[in-house]
Protein backbone atom coordinates (compact mmCIF):
# COMPACT_ATOMS: atom_id res chain seq x y z
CA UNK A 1 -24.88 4.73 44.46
CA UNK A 2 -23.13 3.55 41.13
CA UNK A 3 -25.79 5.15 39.06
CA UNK A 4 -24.72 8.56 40.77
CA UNK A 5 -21.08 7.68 40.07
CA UNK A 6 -21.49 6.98 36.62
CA UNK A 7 -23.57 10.14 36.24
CA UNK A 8 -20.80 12.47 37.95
CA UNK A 9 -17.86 10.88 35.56
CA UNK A 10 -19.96 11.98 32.47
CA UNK A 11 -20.85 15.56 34.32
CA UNK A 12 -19.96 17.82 30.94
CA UNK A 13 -18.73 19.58 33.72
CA UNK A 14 -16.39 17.34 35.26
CA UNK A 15 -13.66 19.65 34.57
CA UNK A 16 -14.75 22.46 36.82
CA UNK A 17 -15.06 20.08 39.55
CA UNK A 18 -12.60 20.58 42.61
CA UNK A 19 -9.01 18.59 42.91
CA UNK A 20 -10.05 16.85 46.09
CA UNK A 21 -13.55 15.69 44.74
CA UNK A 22 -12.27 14.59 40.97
CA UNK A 23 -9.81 12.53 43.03
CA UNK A 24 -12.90 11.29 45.45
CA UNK A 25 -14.75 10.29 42.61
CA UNK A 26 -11.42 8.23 40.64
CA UNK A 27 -11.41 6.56 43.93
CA UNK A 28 -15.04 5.20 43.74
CA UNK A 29 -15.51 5.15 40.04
CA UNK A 30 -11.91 2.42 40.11
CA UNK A 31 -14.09 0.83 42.70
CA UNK A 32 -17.31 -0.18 40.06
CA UNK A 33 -15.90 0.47 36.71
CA UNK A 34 -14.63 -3.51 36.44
CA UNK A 35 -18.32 -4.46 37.17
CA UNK A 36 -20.36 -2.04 35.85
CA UNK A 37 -21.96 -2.41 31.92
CA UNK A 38 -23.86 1.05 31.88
CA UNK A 39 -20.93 2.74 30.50
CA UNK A 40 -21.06 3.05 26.59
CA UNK A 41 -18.13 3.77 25.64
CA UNK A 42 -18.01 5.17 22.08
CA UNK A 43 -14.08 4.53 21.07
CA UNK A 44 -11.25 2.61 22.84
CA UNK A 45 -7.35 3.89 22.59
CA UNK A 46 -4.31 2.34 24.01
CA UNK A 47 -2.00 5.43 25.16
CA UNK A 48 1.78 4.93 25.86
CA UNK A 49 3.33 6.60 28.30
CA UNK A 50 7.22 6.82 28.58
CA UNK A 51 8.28 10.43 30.87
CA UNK A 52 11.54 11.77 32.60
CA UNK A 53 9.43 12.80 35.10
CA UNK A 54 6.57 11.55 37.13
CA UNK A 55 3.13 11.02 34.93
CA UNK A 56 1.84 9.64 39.00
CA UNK A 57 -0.91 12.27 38.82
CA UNK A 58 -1.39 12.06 34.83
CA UNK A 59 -2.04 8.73 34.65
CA UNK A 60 -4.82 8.71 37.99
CA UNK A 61 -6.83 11.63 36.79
CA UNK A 62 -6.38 10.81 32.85
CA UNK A 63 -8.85 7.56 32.50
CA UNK A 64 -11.34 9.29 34.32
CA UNK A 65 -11.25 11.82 31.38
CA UNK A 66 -11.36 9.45 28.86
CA UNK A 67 -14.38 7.73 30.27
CA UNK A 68 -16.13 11.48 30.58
CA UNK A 69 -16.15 11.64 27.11
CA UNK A 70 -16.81 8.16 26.54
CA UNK A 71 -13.47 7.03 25.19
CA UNK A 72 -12.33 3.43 27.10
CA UNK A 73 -8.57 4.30 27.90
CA UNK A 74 -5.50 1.18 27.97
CA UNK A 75 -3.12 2.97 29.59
CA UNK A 76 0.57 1.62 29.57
CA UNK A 77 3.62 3.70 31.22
CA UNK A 78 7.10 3.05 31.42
CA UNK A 79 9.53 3.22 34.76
CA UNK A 80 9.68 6.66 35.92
CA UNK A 81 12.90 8.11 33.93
CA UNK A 82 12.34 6.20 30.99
CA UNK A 83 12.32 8.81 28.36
CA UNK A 84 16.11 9.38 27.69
CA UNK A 85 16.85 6.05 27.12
CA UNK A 86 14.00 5.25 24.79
CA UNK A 87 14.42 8.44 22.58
CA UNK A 88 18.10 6.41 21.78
CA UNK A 89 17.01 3.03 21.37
CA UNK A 90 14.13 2.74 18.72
CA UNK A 91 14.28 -1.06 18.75
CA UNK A 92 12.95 -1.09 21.78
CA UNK A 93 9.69 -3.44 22.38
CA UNK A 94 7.71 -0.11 23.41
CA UNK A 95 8.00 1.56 20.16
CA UNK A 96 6.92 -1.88 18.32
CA UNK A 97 3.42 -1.75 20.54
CA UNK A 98 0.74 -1.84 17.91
CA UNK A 99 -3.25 -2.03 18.67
């Protein structure tokens, strides 16, 4: 079963796939991915998310992206409205976030 997960997230194809079964397979590939080593992933990126409106469905489908091109994804995402008051405070701990 976790071998055919693995092997639909790197599909080249993944993209084509159907709403309802990319979310089907986040579901179960969140359910291995903490305990599984036969993912080789070739880079690793921290992305920082800050929005004035909802990045909900961004942030669920995105990592599953990452992973299908074998990039290991940190994702970290400010409160939901956050955008406006960062773009006028650039002393903010969020813009000081280095690697």
């Amino acid at each position: 079963m976790n071998n055919d997960i693995i092997s639909k997230v790197k599909d080249p194809f993944l993209c084509n796939e159907d709403y309802l079964e990319i979310h089907s397979l986040i579901s179960d590939f969140n359910k291995i991915k903490s305990k599984n080593s036969k993912i080789n992933y070739k880079r690793k990126i921290k992305i920082f998310l800050s929005s004035d409106y909802t990045s909900n469905y961004l942030t669920e489908f995105l990592p599953l992206f990452f992973v299908n091109k074998g990039i290991h994804v940190e994702l970290h995402e400010k409160e939901f409205g956050s955008l406006n008051f960062l773009s006028k405070d650039i002393n903010n701990n969020f813009w000081k976030k280095k690697k």
